[in-house]
N, C-alpha and C. Protein backbone atom coordinates (compact mmCIF):
# COMPACT_ATOMS: atom_id res chain seq x y z
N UNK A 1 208.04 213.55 83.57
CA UNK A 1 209.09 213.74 82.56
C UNK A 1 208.56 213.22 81.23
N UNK A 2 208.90 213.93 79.70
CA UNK A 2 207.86 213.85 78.82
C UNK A 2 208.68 212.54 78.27
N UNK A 3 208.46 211.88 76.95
CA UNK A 3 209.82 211.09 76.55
C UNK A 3 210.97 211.92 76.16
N UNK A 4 210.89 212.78 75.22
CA UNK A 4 212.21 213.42 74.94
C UNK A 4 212.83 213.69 75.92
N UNK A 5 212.60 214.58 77.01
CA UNK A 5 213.30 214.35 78.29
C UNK A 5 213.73 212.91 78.64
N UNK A 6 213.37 212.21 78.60
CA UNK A 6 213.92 210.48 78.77
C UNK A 6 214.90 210.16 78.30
N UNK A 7 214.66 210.58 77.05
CA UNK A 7 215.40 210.01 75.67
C UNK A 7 217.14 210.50 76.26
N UNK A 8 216.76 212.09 76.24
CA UNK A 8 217.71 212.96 76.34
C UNK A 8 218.58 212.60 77.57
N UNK A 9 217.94 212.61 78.54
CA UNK A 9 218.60 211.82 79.81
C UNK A 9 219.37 210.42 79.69
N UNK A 10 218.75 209.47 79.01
CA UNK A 10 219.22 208.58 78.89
C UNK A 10 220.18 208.68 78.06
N UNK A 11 220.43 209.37 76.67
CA UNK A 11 221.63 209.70 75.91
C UNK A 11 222.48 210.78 76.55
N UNK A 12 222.16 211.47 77.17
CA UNK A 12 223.06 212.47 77.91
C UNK A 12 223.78 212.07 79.28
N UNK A 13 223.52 211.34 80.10
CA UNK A 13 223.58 210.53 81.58
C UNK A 13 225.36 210.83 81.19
N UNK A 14 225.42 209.66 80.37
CA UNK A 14 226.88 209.20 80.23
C UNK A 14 227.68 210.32 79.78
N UNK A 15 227.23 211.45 78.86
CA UNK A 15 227.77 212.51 78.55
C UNK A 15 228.13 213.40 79.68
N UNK A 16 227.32 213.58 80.38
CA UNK A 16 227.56 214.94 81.75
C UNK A 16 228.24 213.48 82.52
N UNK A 17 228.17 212.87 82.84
CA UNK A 17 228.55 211.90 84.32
C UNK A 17 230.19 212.36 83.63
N UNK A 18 230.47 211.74 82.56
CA UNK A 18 231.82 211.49 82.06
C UNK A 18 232.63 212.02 80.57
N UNK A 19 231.93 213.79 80.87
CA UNK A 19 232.22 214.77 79.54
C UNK A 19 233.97 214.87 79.50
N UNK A 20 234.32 215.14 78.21
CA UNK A 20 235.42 215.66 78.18
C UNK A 20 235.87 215.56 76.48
N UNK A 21 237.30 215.60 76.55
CA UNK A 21 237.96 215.57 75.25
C UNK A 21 239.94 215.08 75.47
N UNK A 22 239.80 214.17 74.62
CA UNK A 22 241.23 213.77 74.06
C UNK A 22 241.81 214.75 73.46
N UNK A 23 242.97 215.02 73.49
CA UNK A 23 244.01 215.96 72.21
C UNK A 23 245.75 215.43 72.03
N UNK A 24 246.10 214.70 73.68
CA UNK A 24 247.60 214.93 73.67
C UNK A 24 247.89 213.49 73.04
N UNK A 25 248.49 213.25 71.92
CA UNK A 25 248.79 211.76 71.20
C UNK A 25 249.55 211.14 72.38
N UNK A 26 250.43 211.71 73.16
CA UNK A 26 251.46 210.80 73.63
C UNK A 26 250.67 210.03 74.77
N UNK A 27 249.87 210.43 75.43
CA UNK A 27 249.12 210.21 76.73
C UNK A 27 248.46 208.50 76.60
N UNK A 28 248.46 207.71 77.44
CA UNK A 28 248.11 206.73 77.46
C UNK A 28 246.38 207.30 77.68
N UNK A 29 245.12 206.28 77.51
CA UNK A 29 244.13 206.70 77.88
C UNK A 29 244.10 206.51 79.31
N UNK A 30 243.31 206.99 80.15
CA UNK A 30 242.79 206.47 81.87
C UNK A 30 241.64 205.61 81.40
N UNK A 31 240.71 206.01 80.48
CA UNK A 31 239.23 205.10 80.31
C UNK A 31 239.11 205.58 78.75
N UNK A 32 238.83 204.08 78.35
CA UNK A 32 238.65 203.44 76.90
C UNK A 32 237.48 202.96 76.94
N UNK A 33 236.54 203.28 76.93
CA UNK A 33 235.43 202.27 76.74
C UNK A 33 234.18 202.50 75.97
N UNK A 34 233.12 201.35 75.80
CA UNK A 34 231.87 201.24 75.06
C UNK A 34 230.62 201.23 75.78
N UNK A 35 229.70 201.99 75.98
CA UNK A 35 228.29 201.73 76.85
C UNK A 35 227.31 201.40 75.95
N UNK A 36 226.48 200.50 76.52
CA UNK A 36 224.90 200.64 75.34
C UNK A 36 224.40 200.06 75.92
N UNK A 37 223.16 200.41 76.27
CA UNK A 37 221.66 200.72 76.98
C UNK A 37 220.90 200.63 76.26
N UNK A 38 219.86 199.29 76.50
CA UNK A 38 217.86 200.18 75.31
C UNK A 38 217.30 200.28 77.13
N UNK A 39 216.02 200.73 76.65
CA UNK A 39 214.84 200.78 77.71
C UNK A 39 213.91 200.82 77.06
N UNK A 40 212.65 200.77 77.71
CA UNK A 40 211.24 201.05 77.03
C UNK A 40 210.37 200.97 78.19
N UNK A 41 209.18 201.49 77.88
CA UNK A 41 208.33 202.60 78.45
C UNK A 41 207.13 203.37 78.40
N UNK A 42 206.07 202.97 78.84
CA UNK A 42 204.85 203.67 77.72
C UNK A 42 204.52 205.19 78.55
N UNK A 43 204.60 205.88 77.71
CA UNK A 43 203.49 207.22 78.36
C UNK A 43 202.58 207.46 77.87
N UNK A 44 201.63 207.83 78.96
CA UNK A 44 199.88 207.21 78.87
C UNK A 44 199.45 208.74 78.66
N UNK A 45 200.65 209.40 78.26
CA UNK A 45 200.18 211.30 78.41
C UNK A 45 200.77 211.86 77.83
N UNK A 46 200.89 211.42 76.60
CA UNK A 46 202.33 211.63 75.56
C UNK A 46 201.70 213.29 74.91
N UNK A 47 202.53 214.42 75.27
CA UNK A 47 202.56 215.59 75.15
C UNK A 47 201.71 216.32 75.57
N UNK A 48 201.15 215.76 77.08
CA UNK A 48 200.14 216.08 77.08
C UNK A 48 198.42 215.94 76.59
N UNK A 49 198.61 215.10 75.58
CA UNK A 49 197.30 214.93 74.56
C UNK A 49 196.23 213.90 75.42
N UNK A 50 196.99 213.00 76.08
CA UNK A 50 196.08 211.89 76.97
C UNK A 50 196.05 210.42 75.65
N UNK A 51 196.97 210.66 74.50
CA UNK A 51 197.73 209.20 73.60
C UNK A 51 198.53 208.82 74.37
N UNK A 52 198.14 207.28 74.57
CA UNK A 52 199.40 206.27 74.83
C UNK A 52 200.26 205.94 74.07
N UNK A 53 201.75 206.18 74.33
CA UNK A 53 202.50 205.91 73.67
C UNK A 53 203.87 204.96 73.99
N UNK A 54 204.08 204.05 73.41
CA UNK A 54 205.33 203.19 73.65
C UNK A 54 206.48 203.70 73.10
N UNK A 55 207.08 204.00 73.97
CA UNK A 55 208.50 204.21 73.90
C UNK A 55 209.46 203.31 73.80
N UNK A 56 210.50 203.19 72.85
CA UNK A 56 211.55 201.62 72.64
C UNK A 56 212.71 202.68 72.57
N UNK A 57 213.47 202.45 72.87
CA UNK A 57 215.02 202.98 72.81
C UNK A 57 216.36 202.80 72.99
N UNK A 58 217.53 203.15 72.56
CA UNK A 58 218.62 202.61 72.81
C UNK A 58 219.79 203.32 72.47
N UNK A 59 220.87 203.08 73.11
CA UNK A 59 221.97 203.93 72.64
C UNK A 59 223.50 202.96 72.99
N UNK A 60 224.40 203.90 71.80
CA UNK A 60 225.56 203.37 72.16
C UNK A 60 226.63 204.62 71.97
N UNK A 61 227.59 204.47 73.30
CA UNK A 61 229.01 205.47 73.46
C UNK A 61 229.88 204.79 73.57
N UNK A 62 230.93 205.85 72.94
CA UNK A 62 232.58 205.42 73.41
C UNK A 62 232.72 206.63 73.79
N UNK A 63 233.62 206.06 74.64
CA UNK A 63 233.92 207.53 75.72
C UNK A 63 235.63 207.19 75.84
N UNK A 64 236.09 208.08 76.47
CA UNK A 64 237.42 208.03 76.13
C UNK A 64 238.06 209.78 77.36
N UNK A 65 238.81 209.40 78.15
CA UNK A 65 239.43 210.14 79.41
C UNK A 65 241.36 209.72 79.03
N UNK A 66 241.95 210.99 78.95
CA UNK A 66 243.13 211.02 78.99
C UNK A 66 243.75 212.37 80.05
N UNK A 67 244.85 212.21 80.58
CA UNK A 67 245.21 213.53 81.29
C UNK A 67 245.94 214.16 80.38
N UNK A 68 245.60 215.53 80.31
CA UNK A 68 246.55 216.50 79.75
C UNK A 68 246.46 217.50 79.83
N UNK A 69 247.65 218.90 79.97
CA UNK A 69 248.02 219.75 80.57
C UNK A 69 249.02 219.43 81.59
N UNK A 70 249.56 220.88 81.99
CA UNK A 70 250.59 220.81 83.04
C UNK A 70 250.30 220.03 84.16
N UNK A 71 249.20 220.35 84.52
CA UNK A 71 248.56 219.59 85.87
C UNK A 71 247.92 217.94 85.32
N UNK A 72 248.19 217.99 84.23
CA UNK A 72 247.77 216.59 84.03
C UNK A 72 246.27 216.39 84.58
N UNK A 73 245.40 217.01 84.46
CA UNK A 73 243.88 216.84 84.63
C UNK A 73 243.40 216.22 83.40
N UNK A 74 242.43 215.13 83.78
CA UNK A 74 241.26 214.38 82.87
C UNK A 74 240.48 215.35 82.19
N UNK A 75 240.90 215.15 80.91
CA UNK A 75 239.98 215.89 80.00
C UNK A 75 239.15 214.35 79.55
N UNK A 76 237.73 214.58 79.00
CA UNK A 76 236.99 213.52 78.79
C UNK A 76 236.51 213.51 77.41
N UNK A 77 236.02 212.94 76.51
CA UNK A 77 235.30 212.98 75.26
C UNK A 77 234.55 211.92 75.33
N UNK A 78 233.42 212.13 74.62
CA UNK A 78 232.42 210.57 74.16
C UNK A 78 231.50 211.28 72.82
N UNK A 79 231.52 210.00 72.09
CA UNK A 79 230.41 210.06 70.72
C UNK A 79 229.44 209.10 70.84
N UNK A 80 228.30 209.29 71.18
CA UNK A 80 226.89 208.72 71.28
C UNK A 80 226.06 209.05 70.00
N UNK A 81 225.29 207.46 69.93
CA UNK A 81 224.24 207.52 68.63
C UNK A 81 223.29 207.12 69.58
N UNK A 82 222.35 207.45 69.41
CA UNK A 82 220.74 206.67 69.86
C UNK A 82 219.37 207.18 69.18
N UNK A 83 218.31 206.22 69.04
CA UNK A 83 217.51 205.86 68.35
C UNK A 83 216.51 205.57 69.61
N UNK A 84 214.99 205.93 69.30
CA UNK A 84 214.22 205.92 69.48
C UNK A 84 212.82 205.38 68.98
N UNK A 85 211.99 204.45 68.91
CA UNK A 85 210.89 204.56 68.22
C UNK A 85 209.22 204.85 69.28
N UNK A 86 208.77 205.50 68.81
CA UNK A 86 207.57 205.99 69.46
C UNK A 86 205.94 205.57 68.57
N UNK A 87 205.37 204.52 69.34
CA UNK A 87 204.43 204.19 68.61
C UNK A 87 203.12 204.12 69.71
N UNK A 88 201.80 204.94 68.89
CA UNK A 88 201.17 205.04 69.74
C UNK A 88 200.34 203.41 70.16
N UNK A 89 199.65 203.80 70.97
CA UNK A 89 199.02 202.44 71.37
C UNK A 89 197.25 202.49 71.36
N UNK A 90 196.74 201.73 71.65
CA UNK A 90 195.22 201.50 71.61
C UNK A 90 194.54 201.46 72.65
N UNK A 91 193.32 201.17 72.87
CA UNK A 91 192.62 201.33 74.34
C UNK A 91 193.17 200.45 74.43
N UNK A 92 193.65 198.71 73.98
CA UNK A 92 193.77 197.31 74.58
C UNK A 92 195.33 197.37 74.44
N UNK A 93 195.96 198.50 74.29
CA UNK A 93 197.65 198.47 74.54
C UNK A 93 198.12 197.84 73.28
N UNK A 94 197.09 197.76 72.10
CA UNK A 94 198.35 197.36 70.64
C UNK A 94 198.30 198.11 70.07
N UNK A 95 199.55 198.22 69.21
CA UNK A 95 199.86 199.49 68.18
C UNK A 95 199.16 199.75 67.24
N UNK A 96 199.15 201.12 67.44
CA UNK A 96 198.14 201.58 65.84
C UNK A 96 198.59 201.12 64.36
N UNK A 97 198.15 200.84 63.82
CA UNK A 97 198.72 200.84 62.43
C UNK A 97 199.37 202.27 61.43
N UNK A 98 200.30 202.44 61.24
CA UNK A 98 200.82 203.44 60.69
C UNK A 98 201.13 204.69 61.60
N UNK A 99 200.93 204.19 62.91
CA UNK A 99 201.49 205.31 63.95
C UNK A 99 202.47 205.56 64.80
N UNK A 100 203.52 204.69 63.93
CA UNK A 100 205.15 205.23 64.72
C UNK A 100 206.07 206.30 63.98
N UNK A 101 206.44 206.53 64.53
CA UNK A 101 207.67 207.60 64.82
C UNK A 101 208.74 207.26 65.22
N UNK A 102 210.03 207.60 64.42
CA UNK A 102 211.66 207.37 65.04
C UNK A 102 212.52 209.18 65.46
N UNK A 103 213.42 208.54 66.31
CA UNK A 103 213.73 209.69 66.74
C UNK A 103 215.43 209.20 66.28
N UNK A 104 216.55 209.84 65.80
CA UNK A 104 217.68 209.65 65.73
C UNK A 104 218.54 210.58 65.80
N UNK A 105 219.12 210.61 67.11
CA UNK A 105 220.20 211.10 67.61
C UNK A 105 221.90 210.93 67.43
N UNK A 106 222.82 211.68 67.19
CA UNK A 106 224.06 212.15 67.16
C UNK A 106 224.60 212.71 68.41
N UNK A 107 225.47 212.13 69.01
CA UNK A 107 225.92 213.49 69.88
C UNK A 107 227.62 213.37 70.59
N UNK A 108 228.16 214.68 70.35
CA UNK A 108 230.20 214.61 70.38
C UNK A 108 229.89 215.68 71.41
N UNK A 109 230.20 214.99 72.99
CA UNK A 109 230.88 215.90 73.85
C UNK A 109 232.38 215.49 74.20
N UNK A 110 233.34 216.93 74.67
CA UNK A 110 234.18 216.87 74.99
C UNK A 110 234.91 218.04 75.75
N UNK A 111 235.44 218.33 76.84
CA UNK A 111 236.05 219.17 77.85
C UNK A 111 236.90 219.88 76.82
N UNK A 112 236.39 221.34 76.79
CA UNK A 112 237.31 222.75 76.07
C UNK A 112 238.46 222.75 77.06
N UNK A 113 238.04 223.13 78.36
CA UNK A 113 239.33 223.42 79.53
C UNK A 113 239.04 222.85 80.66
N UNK A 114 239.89 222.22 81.77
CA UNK A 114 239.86 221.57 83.15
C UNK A 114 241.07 222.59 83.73
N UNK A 115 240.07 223.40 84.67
CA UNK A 115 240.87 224.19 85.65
C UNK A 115 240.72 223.78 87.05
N UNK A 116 242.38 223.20 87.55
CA UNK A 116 242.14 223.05 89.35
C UNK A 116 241.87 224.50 90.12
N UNK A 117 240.79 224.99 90.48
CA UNK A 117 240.32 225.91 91.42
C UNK A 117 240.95 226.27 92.65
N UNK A 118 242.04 225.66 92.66
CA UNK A 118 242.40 225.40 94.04
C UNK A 118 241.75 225.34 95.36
N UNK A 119 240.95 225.03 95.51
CA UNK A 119 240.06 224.84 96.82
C UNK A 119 238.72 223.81 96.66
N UNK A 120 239.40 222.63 96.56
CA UNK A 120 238.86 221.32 95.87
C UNK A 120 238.12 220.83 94.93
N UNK A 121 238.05 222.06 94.12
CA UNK A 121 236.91 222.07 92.86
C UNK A 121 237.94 222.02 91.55
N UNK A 122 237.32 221.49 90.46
CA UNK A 122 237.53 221.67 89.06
C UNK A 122 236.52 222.46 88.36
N UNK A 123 237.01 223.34 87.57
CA UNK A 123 235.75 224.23 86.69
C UNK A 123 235.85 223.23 85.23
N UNK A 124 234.76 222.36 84.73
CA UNK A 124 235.00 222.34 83.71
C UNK A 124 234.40 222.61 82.34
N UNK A 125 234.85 223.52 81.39
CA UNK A 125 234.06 223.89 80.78
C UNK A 125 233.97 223.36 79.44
N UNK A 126 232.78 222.71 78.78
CA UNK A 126 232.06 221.52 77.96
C UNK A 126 231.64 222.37 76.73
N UNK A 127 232.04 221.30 75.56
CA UNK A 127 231.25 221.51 74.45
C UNK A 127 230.39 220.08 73.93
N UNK A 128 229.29 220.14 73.45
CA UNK A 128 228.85 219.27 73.29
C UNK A 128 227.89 219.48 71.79
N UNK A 129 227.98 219.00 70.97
CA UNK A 129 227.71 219.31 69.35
C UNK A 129 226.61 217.71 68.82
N UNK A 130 225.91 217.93 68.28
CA UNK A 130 225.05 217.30 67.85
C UNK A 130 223.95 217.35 67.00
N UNK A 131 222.82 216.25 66.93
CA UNK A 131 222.25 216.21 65.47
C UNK A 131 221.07 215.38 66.56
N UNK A 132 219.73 215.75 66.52
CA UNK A 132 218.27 215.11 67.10
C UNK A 132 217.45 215.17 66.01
N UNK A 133 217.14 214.51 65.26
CA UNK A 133 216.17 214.07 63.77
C UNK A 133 214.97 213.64 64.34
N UNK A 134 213.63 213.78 64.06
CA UNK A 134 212.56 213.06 64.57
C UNK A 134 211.96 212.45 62.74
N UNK A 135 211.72 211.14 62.32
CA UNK A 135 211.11 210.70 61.44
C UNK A 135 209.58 210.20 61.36
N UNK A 136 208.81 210.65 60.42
CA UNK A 136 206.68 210.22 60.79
C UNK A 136 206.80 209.25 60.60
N UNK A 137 205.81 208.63 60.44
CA UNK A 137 205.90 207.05 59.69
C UNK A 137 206.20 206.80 58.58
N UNK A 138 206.00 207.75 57.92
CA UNK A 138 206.42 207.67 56.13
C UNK A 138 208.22 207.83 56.13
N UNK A 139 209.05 207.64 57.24
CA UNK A 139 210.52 207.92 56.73
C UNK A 139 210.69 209.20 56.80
N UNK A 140 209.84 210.47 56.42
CA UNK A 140 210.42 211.75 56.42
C UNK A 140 210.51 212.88 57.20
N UNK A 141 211.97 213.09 57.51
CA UNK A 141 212.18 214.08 58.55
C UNK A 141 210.75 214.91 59.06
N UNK A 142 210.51 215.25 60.00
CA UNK A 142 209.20 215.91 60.94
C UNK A 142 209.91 217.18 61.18
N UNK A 143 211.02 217.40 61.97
CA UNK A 143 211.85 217.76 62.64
C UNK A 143 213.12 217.84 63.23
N UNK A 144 213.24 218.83 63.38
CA UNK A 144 215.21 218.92 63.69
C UNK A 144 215.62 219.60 64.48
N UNK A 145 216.74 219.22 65.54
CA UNK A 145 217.31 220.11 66.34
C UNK A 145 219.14 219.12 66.48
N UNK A 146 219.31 220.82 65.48
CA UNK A 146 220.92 220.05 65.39
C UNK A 146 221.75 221.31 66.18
N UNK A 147 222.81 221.66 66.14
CA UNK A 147 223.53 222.56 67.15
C UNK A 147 224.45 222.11 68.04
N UNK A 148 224.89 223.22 68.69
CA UNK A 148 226.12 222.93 69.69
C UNK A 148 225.52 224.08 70.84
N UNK A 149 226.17 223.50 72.45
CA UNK A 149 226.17 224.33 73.12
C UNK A 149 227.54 224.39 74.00
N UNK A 150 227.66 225.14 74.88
CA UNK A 150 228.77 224.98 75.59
C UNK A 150 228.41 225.65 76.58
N UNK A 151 228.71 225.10 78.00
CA UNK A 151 228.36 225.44 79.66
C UNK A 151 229.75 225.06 80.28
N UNK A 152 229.61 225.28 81.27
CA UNK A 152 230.96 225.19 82.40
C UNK A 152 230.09 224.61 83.29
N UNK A 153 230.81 223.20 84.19
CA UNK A 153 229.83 223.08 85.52
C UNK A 153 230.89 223.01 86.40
N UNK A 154 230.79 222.95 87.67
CA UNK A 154 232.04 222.60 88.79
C UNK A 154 232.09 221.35 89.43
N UNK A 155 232.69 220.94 90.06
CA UNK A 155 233.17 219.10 90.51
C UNK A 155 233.91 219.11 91.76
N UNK A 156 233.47 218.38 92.61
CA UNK A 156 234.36 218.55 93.42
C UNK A 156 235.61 217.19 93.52
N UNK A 157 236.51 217.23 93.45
CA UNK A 157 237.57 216.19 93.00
C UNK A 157 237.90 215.53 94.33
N UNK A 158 237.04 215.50 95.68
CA UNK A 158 237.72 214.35 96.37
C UNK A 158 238.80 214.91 97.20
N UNK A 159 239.67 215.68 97.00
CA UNK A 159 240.94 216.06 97.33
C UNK A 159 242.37 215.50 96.45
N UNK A 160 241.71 214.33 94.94
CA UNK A 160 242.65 214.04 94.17
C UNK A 160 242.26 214.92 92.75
N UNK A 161 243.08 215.70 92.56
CA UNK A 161 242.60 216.15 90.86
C UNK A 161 243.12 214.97 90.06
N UNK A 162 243.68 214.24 89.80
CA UNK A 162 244.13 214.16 88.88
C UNK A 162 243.50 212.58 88.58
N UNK A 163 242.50 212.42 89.48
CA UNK A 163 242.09 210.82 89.52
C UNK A 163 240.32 211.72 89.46
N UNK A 164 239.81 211.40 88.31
CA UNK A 164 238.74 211.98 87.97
C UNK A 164 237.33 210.95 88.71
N UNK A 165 237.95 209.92 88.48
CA UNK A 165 236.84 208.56 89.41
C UNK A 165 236.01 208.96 90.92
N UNK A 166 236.61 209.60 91.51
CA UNK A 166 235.79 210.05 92.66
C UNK A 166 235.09 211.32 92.63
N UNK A 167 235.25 211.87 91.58
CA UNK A 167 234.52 213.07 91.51
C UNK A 167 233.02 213.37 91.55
N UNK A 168 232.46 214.24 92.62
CA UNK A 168 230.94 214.55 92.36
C UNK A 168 230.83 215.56 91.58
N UNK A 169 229.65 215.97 90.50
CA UNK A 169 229.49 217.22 90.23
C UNK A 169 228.80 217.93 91.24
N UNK A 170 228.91 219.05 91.76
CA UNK A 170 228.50 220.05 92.67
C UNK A 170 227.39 220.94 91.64
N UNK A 171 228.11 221.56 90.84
CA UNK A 171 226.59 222.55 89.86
C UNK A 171 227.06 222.66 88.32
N UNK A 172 226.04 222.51 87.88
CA UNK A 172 226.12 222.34 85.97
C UNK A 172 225.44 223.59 85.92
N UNK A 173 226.51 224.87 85.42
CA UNK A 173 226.30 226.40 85.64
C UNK A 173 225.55 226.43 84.41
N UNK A 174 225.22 227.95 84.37
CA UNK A 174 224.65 228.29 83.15
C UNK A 174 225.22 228.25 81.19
N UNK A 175 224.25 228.31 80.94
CA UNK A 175 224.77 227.30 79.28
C UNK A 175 225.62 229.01 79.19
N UNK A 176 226.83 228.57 78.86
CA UNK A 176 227.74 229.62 78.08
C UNK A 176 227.28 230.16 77.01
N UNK A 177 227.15 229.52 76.52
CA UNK A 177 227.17 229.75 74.64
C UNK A 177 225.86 228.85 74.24
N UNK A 178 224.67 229.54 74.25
CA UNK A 178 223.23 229.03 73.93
C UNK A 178 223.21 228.06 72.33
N UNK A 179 221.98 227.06 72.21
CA UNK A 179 222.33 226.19 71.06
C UNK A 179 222.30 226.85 69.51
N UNK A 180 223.01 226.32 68.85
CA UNK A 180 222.81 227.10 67.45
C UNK A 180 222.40 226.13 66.41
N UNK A 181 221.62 226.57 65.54
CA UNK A 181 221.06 226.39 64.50
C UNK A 181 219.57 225.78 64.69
N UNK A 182 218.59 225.20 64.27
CA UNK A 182 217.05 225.10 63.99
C UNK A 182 216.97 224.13 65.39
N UNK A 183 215.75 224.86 65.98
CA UNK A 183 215.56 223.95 67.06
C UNK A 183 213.85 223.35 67.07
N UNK A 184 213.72 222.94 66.19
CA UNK A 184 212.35 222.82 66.04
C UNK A 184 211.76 221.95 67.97
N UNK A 185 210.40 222.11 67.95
CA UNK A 185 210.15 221.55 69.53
C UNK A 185 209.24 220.10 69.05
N UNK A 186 209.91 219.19 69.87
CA UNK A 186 209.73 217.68 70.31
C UNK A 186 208.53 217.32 70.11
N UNK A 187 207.69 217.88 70.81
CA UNK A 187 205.91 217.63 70.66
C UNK A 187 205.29 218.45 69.43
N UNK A 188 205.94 219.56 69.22
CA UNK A 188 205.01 220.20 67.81
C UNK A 188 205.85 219.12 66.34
N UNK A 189 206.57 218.60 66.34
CA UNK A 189 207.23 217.54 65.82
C UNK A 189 206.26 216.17 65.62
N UNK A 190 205.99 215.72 66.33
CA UNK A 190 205.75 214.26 66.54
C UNK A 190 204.23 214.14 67.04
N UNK A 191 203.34 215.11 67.85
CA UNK A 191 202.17 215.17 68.29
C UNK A 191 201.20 214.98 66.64
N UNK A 192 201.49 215.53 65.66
CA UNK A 192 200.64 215.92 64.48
C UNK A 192 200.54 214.13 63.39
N UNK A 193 201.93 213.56 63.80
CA UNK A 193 202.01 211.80 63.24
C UNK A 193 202.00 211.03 64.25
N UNK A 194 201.61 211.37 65.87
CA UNK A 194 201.50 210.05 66.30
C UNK A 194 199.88 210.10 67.15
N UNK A 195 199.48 211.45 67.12
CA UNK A 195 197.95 211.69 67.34
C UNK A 195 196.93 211.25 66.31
N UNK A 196 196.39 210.26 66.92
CA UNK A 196 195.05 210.21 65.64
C UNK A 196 194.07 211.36 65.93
C-alpha cells in the first residue's frame, strides 16, 4: 500500500465505518463526537522509485449520527481535516535537507438516503465532498485533487434498523456519480520534490 493509500485510509476509516448526514433540527443526536489519530511510517519504496520516505500524519473528525425519516434510520455525517508530511530520508535514515512535502486534506461525508431493504439490509447511499492539496518544500501547491463523489454501499443491520451500532457493511457498490473536478495523481505530484 503506497502512502496516499495510507493517508486516505486512515482519513477515510472513520468516514465509511460511520458515513452519513444530519438534517432534522428536532432530533436529539445518537453520536456526537471527536476522533484524532497521527501515525507514522517510513516507505523504503516511495512510488515505486526505491526513496525512503517518512511518513508523519494526523487527523481530526467530528462525526455526528441522528435518526430521521419515517422509519427513523441513522443518517450519519462527519468533517475531517488531516495533514501529512512526507520527508525523504538518507542511507543512515536522516532527513534530507529541503526534501519534505505536506499533504492537506478536507473532507464532508454524509448519507443522501437510508433505505430499510426489508430483508436485513440498509442501502445507503453517500456523498462525500472534499479538498487533497499536496505542498513541495517551498510552500507551493504541487497538486490537487478536490471533488465530490457519491456511491451507495449495503449493511447489514443485525436485525435492528434503527440502532446503527451493530451494523456490518456487506459491499461498498460501485461509485454512482464518479469524482469531479482536477484530479491530479499522488506520485506524479510529489515524486519530482521528494526524489533527489
Amino acid at each position: 500500500m503506497d502512502a496516499r493509500s495510507r493517508t486516505l485510509a486512515a482519513v477515510g476509516a472513520a468516514a465509511l465505518a460511520l458515513a452519513g448526514t444530519a438534517t432534522a433540527a428536532s432530533a436529539a443526536p445518537m453520536l456526537q463526537e471527536r476522533i484524532e489519530d497521527s501515525y507514522e511510517f517510513v516507505d523504503d519504496d516511495f512510488c515505486g522509485t526505491g526513496t525512503t520516505v517518512l511518513v508523519e500524519g494526523g487527523f481530526s473528525a467530528r462525526l455526528l449520527a441522528v435518526e430521521q425519516g419515517r422509519d427513523r434510520l441513522a443518517h450519519f455525517s462527519d468533517r475531517t481535516r488531516g495533514e501529512v508530511l512526507f520527508t525523504t530520508l538518507d542511507d543512515a535514515g536522516e532527513p534530507v535537507p529541503g526534501l519534505t512535502a505536506r499533504e492537506v486534506g478536507t473532507f464532508a461525508t454524509r448519507d443522501l438516503h437510508v433505505v430499510d431493504n426489508g430483508d436485513g439490509t440498509l442501502s445507503i447511499r453517500l456523498l462525500s465532498t472534499g479538498n487533497l492539496t499536496w505542498y513541495g518544500p517551498d510552500g507551493k501547491a504541487v497538486g490537487r485533487n478536490p471533488g465530490q463523489i457519491r456511491l451507495t454501499f449495503l449493511v447489514d443491520h443485525g436485525g435492528t434498523p434503527q440502532d446503527p451500532f451493530d451494523d456490518e457493511t456487506i459491499d461498498v457498490g460501485d461509485v454512482d456519480f464518479g469524482s469531479t473536478g482536477r484530479t491530479d495523481d499522488f506520485c506524479d505530484s510529489l515524486v519530482p520534490v521528494l526524489v533527489p
